[in-house]
C-alpha atoms as a PDB file:
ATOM      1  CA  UNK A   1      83.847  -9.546  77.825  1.00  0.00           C
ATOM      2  CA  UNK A   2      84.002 -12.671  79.982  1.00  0.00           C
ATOM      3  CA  UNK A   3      83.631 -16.233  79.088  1.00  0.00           C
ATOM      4  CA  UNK A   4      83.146 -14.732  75.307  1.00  0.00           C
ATOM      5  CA  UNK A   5      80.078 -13.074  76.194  1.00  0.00           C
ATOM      6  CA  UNK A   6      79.308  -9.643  76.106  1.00  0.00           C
ATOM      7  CA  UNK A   7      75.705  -7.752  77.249  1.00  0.00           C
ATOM      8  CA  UNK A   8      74.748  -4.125  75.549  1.00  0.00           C
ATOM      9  CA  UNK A   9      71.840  -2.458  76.605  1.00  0.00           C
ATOM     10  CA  UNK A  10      68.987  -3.394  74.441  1.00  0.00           C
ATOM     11  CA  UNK A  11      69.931  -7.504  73.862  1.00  0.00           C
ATOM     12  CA  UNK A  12      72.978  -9.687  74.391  1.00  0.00           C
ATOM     13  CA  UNK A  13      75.782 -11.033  71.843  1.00  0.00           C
ATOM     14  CA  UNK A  14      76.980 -14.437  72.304  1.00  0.00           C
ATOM     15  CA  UNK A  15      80.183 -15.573  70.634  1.00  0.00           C
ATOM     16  CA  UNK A  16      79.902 -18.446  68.315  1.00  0.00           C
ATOM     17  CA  UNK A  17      83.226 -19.350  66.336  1.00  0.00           C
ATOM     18  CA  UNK A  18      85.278 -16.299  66.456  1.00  0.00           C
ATOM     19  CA  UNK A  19      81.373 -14.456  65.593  1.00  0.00           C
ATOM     20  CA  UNK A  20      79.018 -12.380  67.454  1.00  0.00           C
ATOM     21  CA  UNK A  21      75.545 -13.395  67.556  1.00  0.00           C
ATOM     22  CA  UNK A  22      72.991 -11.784  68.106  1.00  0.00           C
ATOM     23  CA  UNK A  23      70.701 -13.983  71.267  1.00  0.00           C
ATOM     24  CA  UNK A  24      67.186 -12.648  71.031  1.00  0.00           C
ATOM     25  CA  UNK A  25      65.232 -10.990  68.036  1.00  0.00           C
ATOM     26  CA  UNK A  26      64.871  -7.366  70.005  1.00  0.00           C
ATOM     27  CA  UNK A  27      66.286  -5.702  66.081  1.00  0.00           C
ATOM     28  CA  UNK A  28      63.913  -6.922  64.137  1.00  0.00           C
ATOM     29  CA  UNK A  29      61.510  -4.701  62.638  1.00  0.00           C
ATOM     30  CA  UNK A  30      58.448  -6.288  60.652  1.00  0.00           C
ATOM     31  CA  UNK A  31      57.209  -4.755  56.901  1.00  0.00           C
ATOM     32  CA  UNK A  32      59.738  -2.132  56.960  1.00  0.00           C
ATOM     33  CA  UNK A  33      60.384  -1.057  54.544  1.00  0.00           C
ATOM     34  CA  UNK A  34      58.048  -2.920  52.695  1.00  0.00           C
ATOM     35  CA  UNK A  35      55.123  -5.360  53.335  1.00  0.00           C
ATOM     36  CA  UNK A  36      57.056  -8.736  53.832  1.00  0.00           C
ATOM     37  CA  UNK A  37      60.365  -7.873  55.095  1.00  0.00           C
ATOM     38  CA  UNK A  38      61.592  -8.148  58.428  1.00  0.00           C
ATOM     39  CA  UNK A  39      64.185  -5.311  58.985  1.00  0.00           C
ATOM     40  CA  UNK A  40      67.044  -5.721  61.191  1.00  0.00           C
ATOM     41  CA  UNK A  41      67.572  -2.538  62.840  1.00  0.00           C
ATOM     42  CA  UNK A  42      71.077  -1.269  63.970  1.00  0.00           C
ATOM     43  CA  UNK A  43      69.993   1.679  65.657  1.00  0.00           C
ATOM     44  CA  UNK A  44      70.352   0.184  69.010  1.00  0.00           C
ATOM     45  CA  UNK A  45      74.053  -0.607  68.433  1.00  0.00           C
ATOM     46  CA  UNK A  46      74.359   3.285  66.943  1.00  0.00           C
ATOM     47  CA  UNK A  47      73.344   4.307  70.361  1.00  0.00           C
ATOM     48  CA  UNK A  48      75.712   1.853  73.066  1.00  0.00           C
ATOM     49  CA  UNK A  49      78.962   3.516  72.627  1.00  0.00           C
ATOM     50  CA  UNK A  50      80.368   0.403  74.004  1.00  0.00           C
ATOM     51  CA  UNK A  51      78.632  -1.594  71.274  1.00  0.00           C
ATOM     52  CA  UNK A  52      79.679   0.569  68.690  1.00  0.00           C
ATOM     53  CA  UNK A  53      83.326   0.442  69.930  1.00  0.00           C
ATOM     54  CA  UNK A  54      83.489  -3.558  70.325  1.00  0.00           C
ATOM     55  CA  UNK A  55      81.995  -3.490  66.317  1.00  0.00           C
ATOM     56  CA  UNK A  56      83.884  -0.815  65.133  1.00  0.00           C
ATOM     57  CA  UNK A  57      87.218  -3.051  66.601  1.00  0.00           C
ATOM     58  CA  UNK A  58      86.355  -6.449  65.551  1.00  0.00           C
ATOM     59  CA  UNK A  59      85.740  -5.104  62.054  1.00  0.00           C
ATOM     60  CA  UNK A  60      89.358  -3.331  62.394  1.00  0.00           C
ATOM     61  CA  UNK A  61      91.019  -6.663  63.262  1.00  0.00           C
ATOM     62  CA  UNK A  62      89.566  -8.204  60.467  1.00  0.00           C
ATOM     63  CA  UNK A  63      91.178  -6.028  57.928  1.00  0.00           C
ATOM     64  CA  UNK A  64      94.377  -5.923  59.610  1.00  0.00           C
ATOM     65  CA  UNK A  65      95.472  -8.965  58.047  1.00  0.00           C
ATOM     66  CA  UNK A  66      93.630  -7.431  54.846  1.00  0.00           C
ATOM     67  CA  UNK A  67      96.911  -5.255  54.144  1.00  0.00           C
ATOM     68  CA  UNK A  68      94.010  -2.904  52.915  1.00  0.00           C
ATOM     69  CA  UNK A  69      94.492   0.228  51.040  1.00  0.00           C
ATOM     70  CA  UNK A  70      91.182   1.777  50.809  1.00  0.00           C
ATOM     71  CA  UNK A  71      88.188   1.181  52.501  1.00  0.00           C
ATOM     72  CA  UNK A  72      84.693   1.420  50.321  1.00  0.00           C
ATOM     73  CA  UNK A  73      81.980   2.422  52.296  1.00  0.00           C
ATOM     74  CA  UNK A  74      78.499   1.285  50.927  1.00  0.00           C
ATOM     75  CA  UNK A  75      75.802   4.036  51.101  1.00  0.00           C
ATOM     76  CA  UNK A  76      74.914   4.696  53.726  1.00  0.00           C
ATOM     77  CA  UNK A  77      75.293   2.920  57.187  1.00  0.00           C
ATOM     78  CA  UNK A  78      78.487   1.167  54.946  1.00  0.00           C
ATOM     79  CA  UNK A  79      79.837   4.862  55.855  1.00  0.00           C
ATOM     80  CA  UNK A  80      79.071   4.876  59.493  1.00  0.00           C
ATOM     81  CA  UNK A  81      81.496   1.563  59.797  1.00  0.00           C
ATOM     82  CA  UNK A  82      83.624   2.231  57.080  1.00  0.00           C
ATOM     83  CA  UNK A  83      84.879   5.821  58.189  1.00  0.00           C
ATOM     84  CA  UNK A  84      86.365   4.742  61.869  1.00  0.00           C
ATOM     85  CA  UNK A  85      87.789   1.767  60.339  1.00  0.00           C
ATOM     86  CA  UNK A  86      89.695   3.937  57.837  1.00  0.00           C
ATOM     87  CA  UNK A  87      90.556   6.405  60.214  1.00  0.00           C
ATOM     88  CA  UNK A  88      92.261   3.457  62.763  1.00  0.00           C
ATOM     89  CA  UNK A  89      94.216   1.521  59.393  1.00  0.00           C
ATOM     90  CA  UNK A  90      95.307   4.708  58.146  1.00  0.00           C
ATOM     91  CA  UNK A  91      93.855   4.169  55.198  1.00  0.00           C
ATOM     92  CA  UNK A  92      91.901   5.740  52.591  1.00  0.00           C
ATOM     93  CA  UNK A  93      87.758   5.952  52.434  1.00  0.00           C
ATOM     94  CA  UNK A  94      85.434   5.696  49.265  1.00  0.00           C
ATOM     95  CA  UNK A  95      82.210   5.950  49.176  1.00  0.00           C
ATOM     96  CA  UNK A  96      79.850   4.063  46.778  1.00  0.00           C
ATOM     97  CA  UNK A  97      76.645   6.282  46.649  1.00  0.00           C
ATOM     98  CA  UNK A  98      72.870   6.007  44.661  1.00  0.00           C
ATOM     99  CA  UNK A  99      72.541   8.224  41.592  1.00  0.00           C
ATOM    100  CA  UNK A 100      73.150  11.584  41.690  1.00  0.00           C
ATOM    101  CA  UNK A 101      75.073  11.639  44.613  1.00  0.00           C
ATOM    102  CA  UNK A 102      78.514  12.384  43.387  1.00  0.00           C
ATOM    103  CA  UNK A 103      79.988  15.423  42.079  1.00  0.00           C
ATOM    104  CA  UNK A 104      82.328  14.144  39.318  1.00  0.00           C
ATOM    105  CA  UNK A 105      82.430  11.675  36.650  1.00  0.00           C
ATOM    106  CA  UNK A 106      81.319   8.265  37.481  1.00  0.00           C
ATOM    107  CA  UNK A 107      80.513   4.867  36.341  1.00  0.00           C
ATOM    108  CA  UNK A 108      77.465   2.909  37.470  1.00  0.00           C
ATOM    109  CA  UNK A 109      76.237  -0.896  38.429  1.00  0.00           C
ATOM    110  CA  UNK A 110      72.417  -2.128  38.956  1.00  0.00           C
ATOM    111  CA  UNK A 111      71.268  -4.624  41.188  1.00  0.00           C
ATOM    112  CA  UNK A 112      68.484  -6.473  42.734  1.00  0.00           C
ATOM    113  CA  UNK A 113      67.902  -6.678  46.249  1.00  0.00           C
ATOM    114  CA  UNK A 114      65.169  -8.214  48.798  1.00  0.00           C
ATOM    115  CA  UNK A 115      63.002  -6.006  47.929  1.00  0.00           C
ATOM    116  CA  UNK A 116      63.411  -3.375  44.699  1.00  0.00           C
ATOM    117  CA  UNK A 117      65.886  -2.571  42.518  1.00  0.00           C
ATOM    118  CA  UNK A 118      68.494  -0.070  42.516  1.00  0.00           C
ATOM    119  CA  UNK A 119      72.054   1.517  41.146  1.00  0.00           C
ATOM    120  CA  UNK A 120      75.354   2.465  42.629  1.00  0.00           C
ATOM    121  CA  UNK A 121      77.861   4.610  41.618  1.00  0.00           C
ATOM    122  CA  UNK A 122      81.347   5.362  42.460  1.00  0.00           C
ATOM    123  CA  UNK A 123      83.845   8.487  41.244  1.00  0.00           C
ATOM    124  CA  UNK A 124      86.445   6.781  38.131  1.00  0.00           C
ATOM    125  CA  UNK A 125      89.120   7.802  39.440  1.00  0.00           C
ATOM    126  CA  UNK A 126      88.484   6.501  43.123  1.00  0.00           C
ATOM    127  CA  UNK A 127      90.832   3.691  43.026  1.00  0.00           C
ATOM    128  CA  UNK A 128      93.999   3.422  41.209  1.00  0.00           C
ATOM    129  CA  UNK A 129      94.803   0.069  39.712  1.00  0.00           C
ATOM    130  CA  UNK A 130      96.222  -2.991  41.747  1.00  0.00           C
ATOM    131  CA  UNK A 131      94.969  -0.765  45.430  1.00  0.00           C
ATOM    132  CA  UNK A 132      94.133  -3.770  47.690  1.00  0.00           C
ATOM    133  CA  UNK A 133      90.314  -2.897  48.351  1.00  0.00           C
ATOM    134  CA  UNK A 134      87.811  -3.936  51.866  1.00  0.00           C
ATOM    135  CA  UNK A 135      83.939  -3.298  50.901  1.00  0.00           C
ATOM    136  CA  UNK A 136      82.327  -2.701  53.907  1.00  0.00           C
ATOM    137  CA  UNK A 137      78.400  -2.329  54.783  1.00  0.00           C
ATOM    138  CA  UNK A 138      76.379  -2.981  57.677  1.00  0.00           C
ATOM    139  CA  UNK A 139      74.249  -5.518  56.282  1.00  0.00           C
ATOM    140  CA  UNK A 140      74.727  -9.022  53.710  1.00  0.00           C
ATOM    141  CA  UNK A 141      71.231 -10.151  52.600  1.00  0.00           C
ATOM    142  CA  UNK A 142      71.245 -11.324  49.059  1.00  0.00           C
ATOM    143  CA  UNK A 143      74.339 -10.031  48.422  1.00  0.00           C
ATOM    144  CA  UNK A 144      73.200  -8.062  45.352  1.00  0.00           C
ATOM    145  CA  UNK A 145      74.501  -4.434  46.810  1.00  0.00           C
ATOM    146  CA  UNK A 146      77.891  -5.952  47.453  1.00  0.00           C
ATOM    147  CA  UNK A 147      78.063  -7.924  44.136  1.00  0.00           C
ATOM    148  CA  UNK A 148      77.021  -4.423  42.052  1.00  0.00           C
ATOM    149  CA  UNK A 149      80.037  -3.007  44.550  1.00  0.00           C
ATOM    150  CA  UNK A 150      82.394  -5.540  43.698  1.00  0.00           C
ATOM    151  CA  UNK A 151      81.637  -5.250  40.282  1.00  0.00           C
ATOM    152  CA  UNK A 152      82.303  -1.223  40.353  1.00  0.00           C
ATOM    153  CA  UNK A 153      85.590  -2.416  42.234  1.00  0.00           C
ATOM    154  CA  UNK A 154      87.200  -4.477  39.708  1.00  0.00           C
ATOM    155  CA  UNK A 155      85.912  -2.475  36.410  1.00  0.00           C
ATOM    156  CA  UNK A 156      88.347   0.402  38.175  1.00  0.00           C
ATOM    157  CA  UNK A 157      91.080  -2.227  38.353  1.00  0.00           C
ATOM    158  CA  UNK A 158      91.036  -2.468  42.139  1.00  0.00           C
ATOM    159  CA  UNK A 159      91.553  -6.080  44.031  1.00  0.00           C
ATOM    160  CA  UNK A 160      89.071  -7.170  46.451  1.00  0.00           C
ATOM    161  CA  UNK A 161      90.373  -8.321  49.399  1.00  0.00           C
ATOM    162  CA  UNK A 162      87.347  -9.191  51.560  1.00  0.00           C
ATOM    163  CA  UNK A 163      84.217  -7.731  52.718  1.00  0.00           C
ATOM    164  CA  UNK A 164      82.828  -6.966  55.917  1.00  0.00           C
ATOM    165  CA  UNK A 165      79.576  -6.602  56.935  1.00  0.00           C
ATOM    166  CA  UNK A 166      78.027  -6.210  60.892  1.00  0.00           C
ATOM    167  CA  UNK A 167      74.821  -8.491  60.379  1.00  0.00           C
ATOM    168  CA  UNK A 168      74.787 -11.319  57.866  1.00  0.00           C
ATOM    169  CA  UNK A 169      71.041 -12.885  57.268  1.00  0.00           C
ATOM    170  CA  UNK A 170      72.541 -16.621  56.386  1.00  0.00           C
ATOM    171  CA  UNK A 171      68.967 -17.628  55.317  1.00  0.00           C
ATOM    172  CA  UNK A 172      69.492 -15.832  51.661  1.00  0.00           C
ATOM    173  CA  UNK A 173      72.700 -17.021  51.044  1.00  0.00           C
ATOM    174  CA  UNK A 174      74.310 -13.859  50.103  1.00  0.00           C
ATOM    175  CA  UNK A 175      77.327 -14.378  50.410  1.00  0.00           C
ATOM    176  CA  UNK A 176      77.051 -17.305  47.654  1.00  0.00           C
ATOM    177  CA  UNK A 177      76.572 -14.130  45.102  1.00  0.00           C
ATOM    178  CA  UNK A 178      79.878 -13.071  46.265  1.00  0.00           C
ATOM    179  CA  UNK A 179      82.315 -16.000  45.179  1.00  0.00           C
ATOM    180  CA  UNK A 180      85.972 -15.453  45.131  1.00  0.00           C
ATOM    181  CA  UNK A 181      85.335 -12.927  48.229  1.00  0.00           C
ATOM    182  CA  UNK A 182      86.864 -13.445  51.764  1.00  0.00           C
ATOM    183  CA  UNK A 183      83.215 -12.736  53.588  1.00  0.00           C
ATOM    184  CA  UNK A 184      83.087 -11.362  57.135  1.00  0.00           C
ATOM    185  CA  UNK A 185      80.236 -10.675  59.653  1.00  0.00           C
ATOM    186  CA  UNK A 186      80.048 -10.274  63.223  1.00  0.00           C
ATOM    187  CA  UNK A 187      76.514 -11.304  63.706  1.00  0.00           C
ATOM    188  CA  UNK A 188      74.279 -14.071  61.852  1.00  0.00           C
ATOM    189  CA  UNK A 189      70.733 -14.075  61.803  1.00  0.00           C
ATOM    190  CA  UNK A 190      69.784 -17.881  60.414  1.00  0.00           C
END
């Protein structure tokens, strides 16, 4: 990483106050997965292991100073960051799944997002009261996965103590839906 750039193989990150963004629109992915959305695709990052690593740290060093306890994990690319970060704090991992996905009893939060609507649910007795909590998922849009997350957080008595996300798309103001949350992202699409 020289003179705060950094290249990958399929497009080139720029740093821009302490964030990576992303130089050239080689993610996005028009109507997908409906008519009127343009999708921003992280399989590209998946595949550079040298990508993946440079995300996978900044994300770390960002919840060092979180003193975190657990880590939730948004389904399902939440997990795919989530996990490794967990596994290098040495903390605990939670996931926050869709219906149906969890074995025991659980409680449940809707929300809207760009394009649908949808639940999430999370096991009662996944966080013990006071646990210093990081939400973390790859993408912000509206912010109305993370919100229904946050929600699920604090009716289990957890504290939020930021959330961290790998793209943010700053042109829905999502993280505005998230007040009284540190936000984090390491790429901005405006």
């Amino acid at each position: 990483m020289a003179n705060g750039e950094w290249r990958m193989a399929n497009g080139e990150w720029r740093m821009a106050n302490g964030e990576w963004r992303m130089a050239n629109g080689e993610w996005r992915m028009a109507d997908f997965p409906v008519e009127g959305i343009l999708f921003k695709d992280i399989t590209t990052l998946l595949k550079d292991s040298a990508a993946m690593r440079v995300t996978i740290d900044r994300l770390v060093n960002y919840a060092r100073s979180k003193n975190v306890d657990v880590i939730i994990g948004i389904e399902s690319r939440g997990f795919m960051f989530g996990m490794p970060m967990a596994y290098q704090l040495g903390c605990g991992f939670v996931p926050v799944r869709k219906p149906g996905k969890l074995p025991a009893e659980t409680i449940q939060e809707s929300y809207t997002l760009e394009y649908g609507t949808n639940i999430l649910e999370i096991h009662v007795d996944a966080i013990e009261k006071g646990q210093r909590i990081l939400i973390v998922d790859d993408l912000l849009a509206t912010g109305g996965t993370a919100l229904a997350t946050c929600k699920l957080v604090r009716r289990l008595g957890g504290e939020i103590v930021g959330t961290a996300f790998v793209i943010e798309l700053t042109f829905l103001n999502g993280r505005d839906q998230l007040d009284g949350c540190d936000v984090f992202s390491l790429m901005k699409f405006d």
